[in-house]
N, C-alpha and C. Protein backbone atom coordinates (compact mmCIF):
# COMPACT_ATOMS: atom_id res chain seq x y z
N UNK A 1 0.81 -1.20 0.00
CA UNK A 1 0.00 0.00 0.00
C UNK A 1 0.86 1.27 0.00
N UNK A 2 2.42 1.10 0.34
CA UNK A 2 2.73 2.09 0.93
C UNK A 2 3.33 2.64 -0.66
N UNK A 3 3.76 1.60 -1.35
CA UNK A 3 4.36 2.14 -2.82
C UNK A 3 2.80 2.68 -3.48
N UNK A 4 1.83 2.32 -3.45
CA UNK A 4 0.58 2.69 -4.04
C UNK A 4 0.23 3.95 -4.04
N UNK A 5 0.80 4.50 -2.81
CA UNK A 5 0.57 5.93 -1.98
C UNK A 5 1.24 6.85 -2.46
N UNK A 6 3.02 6.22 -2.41
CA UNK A 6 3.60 7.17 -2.77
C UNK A 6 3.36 7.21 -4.42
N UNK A 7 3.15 6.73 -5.28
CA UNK A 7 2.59 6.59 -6.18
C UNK A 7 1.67 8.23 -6.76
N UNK A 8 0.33 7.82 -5.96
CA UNK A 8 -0.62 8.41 -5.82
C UNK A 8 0.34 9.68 -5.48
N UNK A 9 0.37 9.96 -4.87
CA UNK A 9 1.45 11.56 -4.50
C UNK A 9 1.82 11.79 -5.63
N UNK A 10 2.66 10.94 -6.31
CA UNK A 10 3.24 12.20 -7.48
C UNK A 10 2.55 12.20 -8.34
N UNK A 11 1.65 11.76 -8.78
CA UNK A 11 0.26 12.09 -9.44
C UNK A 11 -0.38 13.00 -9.13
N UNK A 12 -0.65 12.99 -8.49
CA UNK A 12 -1.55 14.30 -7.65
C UNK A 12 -0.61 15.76 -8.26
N UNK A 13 0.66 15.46 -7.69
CA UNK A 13 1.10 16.85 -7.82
C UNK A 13 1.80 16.70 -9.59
N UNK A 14 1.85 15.85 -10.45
CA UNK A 14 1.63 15.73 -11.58
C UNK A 14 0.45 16.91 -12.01
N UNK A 15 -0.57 16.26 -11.20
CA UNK A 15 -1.97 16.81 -11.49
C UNK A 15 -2.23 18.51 -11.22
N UNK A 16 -1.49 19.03 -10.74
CA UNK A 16 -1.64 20.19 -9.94
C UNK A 16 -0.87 20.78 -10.91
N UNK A 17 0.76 20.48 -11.38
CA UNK A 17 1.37 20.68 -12.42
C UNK A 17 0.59 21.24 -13.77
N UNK A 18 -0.09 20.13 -13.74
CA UNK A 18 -0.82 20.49 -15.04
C UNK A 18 -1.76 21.32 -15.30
N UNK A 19 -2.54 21.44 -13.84
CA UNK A 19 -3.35 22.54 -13.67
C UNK A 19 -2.70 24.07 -14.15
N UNK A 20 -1.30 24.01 -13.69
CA UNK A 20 -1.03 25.34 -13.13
C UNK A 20 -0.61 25.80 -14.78
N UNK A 21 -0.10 24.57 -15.32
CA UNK A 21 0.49 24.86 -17.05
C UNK A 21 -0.81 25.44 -17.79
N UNK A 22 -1.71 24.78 -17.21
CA UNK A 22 -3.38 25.15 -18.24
C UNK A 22 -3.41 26.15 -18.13
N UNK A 23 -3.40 27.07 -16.96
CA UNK A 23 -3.83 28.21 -16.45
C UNK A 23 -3.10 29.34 -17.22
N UNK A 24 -1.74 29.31 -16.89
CA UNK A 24 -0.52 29.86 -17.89
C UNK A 24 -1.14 30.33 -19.10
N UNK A 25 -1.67 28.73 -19.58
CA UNK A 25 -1.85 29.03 -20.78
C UNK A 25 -2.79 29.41 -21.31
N UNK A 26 -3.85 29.72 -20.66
CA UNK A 26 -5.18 30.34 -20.22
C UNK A 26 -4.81 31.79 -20.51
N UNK A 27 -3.63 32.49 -19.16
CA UNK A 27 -3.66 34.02 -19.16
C UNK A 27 -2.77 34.31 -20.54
N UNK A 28 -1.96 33.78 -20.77
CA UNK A 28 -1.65 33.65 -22.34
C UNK A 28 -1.90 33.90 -23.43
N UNK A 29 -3.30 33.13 -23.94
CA UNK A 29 -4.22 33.10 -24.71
C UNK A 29 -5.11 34.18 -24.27
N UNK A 30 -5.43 35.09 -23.09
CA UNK A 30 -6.58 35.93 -22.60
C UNK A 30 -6.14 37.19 -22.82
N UNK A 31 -4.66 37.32 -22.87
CA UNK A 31 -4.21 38.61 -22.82
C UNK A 31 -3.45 38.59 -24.40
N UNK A 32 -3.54 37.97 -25.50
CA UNK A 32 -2.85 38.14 -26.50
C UNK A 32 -1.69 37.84 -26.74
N UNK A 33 -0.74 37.88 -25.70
CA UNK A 33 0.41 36.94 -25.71
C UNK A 33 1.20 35.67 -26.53
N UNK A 34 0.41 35.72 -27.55
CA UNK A 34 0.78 34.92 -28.49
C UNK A 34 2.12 34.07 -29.18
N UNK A 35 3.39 35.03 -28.16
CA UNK A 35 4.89 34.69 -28.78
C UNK A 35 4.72 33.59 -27.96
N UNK A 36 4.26 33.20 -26.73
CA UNK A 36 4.69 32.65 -25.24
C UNK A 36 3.70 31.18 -25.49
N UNK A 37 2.47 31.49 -26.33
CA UNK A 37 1.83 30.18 -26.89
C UNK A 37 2.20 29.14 -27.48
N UNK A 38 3.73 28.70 -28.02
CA UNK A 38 3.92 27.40 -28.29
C UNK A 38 4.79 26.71 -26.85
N UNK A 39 5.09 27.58 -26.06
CA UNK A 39 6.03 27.79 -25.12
C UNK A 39 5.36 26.62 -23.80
N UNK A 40 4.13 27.77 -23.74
CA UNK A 40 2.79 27.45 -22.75
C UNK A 40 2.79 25.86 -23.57
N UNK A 41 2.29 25.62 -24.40
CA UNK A 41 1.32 24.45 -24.80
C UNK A 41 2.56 23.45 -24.71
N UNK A 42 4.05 23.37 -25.27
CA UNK A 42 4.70 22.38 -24.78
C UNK A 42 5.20 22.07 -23.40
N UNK A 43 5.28 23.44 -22.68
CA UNK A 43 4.76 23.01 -21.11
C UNK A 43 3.91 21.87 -20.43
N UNK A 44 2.67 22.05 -21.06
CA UNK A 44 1.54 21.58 -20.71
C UNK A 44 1.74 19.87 -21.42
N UNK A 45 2.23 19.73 -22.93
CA UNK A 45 2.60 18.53 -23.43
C UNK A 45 3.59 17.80 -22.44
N UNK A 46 4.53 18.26 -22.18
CA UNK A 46 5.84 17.93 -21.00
C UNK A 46 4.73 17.13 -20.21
N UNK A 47 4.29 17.72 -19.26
CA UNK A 47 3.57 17.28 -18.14
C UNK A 47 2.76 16.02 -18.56
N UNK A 48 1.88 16.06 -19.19
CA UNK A 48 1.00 15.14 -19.63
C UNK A 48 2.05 13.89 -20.07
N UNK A 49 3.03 14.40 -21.07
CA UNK A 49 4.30 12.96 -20.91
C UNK A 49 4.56 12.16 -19.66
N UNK A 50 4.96 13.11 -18.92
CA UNK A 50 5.14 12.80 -17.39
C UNK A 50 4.22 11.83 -17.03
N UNK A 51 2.74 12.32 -16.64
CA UNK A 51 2.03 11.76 -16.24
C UNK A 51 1.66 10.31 -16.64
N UNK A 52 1.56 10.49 -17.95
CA UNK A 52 1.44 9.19 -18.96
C UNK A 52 2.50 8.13 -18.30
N UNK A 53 3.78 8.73 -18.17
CA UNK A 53 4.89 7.30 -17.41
C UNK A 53 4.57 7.14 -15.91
N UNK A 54 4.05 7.79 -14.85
CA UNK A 54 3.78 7.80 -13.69
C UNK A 54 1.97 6.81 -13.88
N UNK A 55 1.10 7.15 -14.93
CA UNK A 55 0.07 6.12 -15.06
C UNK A 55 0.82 4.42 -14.87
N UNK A 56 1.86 4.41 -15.66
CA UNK A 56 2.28 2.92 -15.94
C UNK A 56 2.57 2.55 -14.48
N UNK A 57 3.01 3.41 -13.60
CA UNK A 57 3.83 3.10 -12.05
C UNK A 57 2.77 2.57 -11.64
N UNK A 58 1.41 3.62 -11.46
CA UNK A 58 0.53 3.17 -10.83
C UNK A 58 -0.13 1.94 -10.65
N UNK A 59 -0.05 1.53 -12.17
CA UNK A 59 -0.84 0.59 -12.56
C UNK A 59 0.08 -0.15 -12.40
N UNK A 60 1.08 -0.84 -11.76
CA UNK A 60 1.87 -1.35 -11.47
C UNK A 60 1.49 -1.93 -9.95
N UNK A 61 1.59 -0.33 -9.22
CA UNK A 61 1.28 -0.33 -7.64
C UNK A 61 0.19 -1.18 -7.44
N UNK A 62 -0.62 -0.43 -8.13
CA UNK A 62 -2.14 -0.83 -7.65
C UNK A 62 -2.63 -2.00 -8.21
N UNK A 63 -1.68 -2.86 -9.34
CA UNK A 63 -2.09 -4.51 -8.85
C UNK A 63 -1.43 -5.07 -7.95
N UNK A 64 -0.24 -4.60 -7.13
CA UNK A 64 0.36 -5.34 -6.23
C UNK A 64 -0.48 -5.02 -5.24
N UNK A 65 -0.93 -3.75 -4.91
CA UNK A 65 -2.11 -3.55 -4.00
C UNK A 65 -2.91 -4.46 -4.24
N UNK A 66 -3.68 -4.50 -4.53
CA UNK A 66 -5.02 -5.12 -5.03
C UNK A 66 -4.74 -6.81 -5.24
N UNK A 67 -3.38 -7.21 -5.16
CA UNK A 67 -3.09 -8.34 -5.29
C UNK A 67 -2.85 -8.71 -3.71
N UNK A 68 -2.40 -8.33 -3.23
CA UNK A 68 -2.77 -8.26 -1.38
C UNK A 68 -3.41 -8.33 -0.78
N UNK A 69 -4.88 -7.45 -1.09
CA UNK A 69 -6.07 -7.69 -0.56
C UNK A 69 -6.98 -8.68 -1.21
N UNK A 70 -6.29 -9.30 -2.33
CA UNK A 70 -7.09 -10.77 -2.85
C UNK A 70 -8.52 -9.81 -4.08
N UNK A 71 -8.00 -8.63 -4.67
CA UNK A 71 -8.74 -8.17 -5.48
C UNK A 71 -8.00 -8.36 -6.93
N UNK A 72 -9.40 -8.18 -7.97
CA UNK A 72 -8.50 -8.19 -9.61
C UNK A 72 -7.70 -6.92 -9.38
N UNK A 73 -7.08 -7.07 -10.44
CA UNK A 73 -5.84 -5.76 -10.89
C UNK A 73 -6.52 -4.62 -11.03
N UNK A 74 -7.81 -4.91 -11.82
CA UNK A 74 -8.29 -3.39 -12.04
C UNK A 74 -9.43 -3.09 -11.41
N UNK A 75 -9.21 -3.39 -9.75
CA UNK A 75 -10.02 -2.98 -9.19
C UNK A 75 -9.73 -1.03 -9.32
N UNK A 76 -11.19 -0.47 -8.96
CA UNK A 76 -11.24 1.00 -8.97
C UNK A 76 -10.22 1.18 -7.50
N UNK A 77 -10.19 2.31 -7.87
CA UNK A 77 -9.56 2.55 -6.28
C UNK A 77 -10.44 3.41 -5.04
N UNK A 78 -11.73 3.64 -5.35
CA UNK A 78 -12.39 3.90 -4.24
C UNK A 78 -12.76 2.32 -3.56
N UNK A 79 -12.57 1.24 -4.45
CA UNK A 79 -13.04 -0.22 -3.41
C UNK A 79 -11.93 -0.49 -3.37
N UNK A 80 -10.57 -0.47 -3.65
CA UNK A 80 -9.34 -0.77 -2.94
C UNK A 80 -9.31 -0.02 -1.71
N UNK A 81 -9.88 1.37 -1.57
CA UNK A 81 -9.75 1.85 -0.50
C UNK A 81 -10.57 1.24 0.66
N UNK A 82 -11.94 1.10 0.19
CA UNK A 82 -12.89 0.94 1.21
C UNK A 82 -12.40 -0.88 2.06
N UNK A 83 -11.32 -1.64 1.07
CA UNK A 83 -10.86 -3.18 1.84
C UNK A 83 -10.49 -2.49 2.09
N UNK A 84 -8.95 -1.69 2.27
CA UNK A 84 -8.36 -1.62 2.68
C UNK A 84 -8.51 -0.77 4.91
N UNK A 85 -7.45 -1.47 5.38
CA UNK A 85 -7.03 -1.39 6.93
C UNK A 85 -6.86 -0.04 6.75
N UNK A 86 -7.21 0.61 7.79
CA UNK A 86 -6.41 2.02 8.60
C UNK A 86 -4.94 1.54 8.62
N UNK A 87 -4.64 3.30 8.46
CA UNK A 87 -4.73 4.44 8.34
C UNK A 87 -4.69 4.08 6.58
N UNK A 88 -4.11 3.55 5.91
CA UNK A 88 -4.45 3.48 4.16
C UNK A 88 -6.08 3.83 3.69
N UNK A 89 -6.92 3.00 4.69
CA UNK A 89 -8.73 3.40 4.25
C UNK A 89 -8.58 4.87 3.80
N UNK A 90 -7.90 5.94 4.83
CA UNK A 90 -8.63 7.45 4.85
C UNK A 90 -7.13 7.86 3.62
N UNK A 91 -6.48 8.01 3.62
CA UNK A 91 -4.80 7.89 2.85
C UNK A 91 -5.60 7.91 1.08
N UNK A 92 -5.93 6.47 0.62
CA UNK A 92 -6.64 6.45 -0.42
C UNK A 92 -7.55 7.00 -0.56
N UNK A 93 -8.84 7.01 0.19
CA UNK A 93 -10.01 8.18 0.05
C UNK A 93 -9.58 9.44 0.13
N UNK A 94 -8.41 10.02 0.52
CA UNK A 94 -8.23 11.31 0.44
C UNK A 94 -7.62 11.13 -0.84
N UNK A 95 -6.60 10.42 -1.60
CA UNK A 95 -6.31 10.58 -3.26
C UNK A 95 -7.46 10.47 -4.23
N UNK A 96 -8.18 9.83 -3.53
CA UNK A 96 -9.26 9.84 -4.94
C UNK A 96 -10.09 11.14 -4.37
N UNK A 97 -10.65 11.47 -3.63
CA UNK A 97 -11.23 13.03 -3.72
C UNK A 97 -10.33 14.06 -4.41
N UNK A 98 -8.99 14.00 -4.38
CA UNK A 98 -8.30 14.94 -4.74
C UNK A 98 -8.40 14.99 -6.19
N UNK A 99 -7.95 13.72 -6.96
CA UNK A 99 -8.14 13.22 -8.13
C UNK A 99 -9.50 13.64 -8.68
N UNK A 100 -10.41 13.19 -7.77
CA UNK A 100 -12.01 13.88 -8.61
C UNK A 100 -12.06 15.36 -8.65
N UNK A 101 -11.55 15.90 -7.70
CA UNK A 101 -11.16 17.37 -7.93
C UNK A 101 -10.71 17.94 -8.83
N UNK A 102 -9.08 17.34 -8.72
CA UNK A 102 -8.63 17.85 -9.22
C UNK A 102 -8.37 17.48 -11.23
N UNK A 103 -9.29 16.35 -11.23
CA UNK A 103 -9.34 16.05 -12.81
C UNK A 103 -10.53 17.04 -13.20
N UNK A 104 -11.76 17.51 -12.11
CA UNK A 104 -12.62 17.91 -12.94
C UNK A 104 -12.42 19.61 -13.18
N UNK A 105 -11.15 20.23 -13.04
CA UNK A 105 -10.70 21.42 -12.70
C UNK A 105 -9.80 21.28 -13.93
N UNK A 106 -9.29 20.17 -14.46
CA UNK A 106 -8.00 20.51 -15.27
C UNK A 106 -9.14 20.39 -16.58
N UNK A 107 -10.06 19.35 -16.41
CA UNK A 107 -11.08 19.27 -17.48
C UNK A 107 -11.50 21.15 -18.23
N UNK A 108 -12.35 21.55 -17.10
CA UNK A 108 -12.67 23.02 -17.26
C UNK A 108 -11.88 23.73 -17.62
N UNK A 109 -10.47 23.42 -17.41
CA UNK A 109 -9.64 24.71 -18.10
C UNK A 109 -9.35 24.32 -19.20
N UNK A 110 -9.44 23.23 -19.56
CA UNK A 110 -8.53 22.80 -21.15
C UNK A 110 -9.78 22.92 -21.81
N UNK A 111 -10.97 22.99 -21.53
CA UNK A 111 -12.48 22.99 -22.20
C UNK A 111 -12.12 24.55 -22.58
N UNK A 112 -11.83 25.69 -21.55
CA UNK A 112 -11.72 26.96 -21.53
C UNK A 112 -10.68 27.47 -22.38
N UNK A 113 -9.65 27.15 -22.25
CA UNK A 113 -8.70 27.23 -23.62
C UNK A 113 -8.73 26.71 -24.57
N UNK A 114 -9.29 25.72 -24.73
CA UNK A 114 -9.85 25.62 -26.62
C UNK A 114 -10.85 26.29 -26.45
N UNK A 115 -11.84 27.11 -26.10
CA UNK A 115 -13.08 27.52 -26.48
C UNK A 115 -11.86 29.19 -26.73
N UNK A 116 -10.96 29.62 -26.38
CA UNK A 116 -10.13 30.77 -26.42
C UNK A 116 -9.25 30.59 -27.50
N UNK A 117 -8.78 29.38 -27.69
CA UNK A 117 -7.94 29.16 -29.23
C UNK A 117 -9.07 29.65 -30.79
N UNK A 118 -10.19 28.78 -30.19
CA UNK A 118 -11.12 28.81 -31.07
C UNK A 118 -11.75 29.99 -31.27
N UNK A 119 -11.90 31.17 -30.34
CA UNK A 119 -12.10 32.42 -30.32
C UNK A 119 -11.07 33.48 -31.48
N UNK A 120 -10.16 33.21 -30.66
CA UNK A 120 -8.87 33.45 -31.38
C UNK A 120 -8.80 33.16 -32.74
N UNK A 121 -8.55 32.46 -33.04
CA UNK A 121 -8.96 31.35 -34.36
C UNK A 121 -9.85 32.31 -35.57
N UNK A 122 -11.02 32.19 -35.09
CA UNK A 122 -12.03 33.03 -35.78
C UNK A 122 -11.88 34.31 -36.16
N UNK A 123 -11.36 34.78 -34.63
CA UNK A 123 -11.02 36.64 -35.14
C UNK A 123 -9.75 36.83 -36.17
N UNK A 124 -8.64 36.25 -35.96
CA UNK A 124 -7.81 36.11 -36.92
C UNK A 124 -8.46 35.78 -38.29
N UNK A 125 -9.37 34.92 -38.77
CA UNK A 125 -9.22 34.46 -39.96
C UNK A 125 -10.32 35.43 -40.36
N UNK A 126 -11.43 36.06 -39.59
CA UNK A 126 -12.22 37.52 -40.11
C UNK A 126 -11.18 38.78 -40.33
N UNK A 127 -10.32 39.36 -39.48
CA UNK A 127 -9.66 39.84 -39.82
C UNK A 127 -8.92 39.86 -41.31
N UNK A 128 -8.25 38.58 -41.32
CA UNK A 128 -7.83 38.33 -42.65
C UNK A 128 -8.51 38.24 -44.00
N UNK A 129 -9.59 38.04 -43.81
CA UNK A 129 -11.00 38.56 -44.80
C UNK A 129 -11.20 39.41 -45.14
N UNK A 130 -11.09 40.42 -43.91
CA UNK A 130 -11.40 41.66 -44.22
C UNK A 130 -10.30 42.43 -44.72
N UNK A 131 -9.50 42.16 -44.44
CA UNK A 131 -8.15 42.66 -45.29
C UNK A 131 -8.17 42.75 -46.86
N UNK A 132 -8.31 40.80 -46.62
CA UNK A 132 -8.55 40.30 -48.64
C UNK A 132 -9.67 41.14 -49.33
N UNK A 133 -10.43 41.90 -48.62
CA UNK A 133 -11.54 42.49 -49.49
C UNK A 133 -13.08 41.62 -48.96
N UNK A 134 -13.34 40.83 -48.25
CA UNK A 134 -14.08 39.68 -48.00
C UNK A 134 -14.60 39.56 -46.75
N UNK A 135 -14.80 40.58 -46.36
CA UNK A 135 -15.25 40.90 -44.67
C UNK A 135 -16.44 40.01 -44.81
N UNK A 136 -16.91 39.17 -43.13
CA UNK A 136 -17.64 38.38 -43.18
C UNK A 136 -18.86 39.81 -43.34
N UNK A 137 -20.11 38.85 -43.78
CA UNK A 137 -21.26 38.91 -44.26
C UNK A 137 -22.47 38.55 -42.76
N UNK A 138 -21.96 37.20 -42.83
CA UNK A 138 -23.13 36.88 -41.52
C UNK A 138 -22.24 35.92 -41.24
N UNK A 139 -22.65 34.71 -39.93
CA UNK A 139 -21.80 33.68 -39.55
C UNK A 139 -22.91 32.52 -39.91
N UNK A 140 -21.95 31.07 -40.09
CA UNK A 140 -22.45 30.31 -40.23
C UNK A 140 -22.78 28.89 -39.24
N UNK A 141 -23.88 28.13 -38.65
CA UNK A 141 -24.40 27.92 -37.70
C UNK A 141 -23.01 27.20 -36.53
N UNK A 142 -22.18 26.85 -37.36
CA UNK A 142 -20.93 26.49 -36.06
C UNK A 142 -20.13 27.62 -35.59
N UNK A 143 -20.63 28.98 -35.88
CA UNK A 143 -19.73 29.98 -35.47
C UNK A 143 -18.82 30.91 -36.81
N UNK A 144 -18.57 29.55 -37.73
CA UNK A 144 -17.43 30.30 -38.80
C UNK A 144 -17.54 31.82 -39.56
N UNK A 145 -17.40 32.54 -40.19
CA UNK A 145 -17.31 33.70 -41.17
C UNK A 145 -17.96 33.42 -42.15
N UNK A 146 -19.02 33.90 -42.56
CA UNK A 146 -19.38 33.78 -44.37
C UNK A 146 -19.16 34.98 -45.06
N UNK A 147 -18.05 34.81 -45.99
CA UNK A 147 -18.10 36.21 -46.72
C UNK A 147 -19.07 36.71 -47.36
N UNK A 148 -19.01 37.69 -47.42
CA UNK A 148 -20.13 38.82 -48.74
C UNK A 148 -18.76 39.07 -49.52
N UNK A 149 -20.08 39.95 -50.26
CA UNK A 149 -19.54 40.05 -51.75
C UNK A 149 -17.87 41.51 -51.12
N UNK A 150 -17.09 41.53 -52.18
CA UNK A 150 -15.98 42.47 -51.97
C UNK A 150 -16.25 44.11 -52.29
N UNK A 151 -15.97 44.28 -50.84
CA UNK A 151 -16.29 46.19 -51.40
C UNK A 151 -15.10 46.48 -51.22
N UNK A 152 -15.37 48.26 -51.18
CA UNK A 152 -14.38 49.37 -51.25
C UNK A 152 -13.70 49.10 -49.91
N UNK A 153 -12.25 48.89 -49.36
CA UNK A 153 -11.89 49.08 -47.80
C UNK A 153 -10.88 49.85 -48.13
N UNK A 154 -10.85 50.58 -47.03
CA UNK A 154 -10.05 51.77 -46.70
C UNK A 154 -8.92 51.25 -45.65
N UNK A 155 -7.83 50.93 -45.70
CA UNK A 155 -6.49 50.69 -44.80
C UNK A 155 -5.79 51.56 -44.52
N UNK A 156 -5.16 51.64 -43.52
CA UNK A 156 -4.13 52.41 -42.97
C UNK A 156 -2.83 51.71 -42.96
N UNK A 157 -2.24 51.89 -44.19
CA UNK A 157 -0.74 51.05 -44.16
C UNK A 157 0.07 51.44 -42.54
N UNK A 158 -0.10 52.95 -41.93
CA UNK A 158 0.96 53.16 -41.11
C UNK A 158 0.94 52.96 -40.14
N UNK A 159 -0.05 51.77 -39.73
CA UNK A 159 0.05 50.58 -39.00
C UNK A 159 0.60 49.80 -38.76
């Protein structure tokens, strides 16, 4: 149990890691910052590598766990917790609350930064429309630009 745990620990703060890279890359993307955006996002790739080799540990731990208490390998780990003896019972129930936490927090921000790439995304490629002569017209039902026809635009090269 005790490798299971420590396990669970660097996951967690794996997990927190990754939070904090999302976020980055959140104020990043919110404030225009755009040089610092491939920077941010292989940050955030790093971590998730990480995590991906710390999954294999686990799943390692937690059949030797689970092979102890006379459970399959892939038992969940809220019923590894609930066999399991004190002080491990409260030890594991406190990683998996954290884990439900803290997965449904990293969820929301990576939902929140693509919905900001995709923001992004759009205004750039209207912009660039409107440049070509092709300013959108109306939008089309997923959000995109539909051009109209090409008028007269007036630019300010000394921009």
């Amino acid at each position: 149990m005790e490798k299971l745990s420590l396990v669970l620990w660097q996951e967690r703060e794996l997990l927190e890691t990754l939070l904090f890279r999302l976020e980055v890359e959140q104020l990043v993307l919110a404030h225009g910052r755009t040089g610092w955006l491939m920077r941010a996002a292989r940050e955030v790739e790093a971590v998730l590598e990480t995590l991906r080799e710390v999954e294999v540990l686990r799943s390692v731990a937690a059949a030797e766990a689970c092979e102890g208490l006379g459970l399959p390998a892939d038992t969940p780990l809220r019923e590894v917790a609930t066999r399991s003896a004190e002080p491990w019972r409260t030890t594991l129930m406190d990683h998996h609350e954290a884990f439900t936490t803290i997965t449904r927090q990293v969820i929301d921000m990576a939902d929140a930064n693509r919905h900001l790439i995709t923001s992004g995304y759009r205004s750039a490629r209207e912009t660039l429309l409107s440049l070509a002569e092709q300013a959108p017209e109306s939008y089309s039902p997923d959000g995109s630009a539909v051009a109209a026809t090409p008028g007269a635009r007036l630019v300010d090269r000394s921009l």
